[in-house]
N, C-alpha and C. Protein backbone atom coordinates (compact mmCIF):
# COMPACT_ATOMS: atom_id res chain seq x y z
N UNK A 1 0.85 -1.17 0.00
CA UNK A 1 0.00 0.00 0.00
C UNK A 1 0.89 1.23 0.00
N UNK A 2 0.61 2.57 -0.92
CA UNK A 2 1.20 3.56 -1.05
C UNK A 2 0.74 4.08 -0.24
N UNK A 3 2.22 5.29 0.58
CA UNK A 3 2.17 6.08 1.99
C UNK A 3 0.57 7.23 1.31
N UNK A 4 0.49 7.53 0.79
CA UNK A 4 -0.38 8.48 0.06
C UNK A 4 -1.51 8.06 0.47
N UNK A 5 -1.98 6.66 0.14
CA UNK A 5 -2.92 5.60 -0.14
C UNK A 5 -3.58 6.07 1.85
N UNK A 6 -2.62 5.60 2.82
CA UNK A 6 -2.84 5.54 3.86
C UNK A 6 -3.67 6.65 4.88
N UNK A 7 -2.53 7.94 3.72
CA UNK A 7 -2.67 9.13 5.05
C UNK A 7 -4.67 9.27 4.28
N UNK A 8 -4.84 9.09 3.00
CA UNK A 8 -6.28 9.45 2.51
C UNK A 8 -7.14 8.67 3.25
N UNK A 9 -6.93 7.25 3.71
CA UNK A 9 -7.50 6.30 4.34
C UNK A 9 -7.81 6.63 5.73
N UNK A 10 -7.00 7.50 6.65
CA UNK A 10 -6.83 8.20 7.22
C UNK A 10 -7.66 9.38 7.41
N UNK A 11 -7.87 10.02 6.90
CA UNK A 11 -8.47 11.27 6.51
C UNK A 11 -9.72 10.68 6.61
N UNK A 12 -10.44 9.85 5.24
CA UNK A 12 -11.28 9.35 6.01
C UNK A 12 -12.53 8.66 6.54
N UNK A 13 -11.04 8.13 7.00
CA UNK A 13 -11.43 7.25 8.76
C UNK A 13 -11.91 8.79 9.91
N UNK A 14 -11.08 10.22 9.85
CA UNK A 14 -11.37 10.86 10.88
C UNK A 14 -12.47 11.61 10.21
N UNK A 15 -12.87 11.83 8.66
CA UNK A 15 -14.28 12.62 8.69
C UNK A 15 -14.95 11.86 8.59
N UNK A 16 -15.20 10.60 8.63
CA UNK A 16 -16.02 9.74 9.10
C UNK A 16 -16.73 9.81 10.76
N UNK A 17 -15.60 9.78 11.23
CA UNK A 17 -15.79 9.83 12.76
C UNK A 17 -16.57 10.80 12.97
N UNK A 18 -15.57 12.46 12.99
CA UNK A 18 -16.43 13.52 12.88
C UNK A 18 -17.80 13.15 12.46
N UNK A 19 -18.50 12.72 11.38
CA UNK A 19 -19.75 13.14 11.28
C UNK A 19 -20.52 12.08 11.78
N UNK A 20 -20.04 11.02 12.38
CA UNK A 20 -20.73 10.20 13.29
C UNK A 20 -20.88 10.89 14.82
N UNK A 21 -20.18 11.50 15.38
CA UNK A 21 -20.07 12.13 16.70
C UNK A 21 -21.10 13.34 16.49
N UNK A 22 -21.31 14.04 15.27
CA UNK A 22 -22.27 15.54 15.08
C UNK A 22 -23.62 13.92 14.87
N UNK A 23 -24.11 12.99 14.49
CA UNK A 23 -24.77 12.33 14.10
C UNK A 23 -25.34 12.10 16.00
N UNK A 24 -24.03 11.83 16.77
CA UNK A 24 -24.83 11.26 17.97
C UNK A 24 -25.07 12.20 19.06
N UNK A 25 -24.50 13.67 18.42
CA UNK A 25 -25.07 14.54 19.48
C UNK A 25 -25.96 15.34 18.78
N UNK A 26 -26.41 15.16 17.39
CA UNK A 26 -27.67 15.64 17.17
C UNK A 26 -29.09 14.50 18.08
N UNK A 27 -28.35 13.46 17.72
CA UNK A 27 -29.56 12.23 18.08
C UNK A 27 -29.79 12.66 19.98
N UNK A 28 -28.92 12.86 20.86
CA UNK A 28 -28.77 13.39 21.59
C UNK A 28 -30.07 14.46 22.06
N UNK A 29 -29.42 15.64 21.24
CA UNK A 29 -30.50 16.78 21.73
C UNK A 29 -31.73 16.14 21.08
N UNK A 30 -32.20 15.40 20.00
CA UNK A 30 -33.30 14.51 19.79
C UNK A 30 -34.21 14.81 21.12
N UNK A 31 -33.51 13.37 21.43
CA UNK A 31 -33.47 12.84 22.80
C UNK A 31 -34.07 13.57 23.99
N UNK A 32 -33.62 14.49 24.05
CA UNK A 32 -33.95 15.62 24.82
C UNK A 32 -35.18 16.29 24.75
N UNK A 33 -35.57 16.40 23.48
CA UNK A 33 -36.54 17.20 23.27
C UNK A 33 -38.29 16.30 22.81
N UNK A 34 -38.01 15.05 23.18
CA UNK A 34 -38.48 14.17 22.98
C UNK A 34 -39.29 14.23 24.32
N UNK A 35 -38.23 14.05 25.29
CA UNK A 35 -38.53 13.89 26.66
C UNK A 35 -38.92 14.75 27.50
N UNK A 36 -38.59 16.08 26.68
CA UNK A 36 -39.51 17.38 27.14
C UNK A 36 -41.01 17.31 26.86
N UNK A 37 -41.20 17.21 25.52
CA UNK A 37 -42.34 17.28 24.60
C UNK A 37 -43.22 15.85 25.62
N UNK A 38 -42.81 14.80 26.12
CA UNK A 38 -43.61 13.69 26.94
C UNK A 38 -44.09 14.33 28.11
N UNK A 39 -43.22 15.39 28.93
CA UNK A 39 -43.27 15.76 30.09
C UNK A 39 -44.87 16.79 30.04
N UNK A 40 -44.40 17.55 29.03
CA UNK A 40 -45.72 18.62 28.07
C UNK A 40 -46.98 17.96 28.54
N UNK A 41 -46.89 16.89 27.64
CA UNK A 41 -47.69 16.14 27.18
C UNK A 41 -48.45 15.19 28.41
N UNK A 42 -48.18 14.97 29.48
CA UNK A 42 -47.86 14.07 30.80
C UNK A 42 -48.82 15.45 31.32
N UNK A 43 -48.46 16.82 31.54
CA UNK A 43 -48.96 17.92 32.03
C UNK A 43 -50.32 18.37 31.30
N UNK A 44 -50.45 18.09 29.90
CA UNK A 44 -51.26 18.41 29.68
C UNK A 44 -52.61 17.64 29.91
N UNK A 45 -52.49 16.25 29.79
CA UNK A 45 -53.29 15.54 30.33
C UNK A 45 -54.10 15.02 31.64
N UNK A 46 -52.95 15.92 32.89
CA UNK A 46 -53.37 15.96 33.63
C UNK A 46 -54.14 16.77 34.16
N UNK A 47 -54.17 17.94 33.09
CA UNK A 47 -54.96 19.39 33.25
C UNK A 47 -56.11 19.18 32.88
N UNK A 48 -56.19 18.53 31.73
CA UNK A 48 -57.14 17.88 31.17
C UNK A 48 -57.62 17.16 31.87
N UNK A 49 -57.85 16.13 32.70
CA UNK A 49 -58.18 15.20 33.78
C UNK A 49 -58.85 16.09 34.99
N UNK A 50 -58.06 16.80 35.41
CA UNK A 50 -58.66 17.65 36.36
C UNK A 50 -60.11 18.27 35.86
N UNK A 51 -59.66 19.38 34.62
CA UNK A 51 -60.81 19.66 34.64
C UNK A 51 -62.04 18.96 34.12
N UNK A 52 -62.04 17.77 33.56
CA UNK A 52 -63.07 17.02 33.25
C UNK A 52 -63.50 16.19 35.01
N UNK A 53 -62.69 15.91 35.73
CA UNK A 53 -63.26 15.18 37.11
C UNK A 53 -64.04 16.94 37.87
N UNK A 54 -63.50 17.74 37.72
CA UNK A 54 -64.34 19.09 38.59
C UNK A 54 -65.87 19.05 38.75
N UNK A 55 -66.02 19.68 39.37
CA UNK A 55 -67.72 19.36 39.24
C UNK A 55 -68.21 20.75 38.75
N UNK A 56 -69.38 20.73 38.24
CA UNK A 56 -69.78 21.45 36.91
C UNK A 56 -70.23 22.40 37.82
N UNK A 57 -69.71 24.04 37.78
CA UNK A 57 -70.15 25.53 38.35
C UNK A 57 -71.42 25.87 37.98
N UNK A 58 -72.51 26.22 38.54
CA UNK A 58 -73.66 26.64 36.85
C UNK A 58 -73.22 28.40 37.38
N UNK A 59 -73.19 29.12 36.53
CA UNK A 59 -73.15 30.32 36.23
C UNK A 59 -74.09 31.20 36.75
N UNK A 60 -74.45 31.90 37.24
CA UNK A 60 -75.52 32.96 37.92
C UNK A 60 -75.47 34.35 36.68
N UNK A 61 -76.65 34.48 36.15
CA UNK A 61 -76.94 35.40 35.13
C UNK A 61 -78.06 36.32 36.35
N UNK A 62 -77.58 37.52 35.94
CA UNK A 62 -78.40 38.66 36.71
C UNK A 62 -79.34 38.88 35.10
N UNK A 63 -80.73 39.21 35.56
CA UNK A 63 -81.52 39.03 34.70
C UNK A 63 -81.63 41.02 33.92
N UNK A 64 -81.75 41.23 32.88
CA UNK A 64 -81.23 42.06 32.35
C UNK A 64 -82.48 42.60 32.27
């Protein structure tokens, strides 16, 4: 194998890497925002829950 051959093989082997590492810290913040968006979602349903178990106000209209 020519020295040439190597250092290109080389090269890349490291922008390979590089864009596997931007690959797993995009997947990463993914990740993150995934588990935000559940938490949301976890909150919203429980708001939702509440106010469907409340018991129903009736409104008082002053007669016009």
């Amino acid at each position: 194998m020519l020295e040439g051959d190597t250092h290109s093989m080389d090269e890349d082997a490291v922008n390979r890497m590089y864009e596997l590492e931007s690959q797993v810290a995009e997947l990463s913040m993914d990740q993150q925002r995934v588990a935000e968006l559940e938490e949301r979602l976890d909150f919203a349903e429980r708001l939702l829950a509440q106010r469907h178990d409340a018991p129903e106000i009736p409104l008082h209209r002053t007669p016009a």
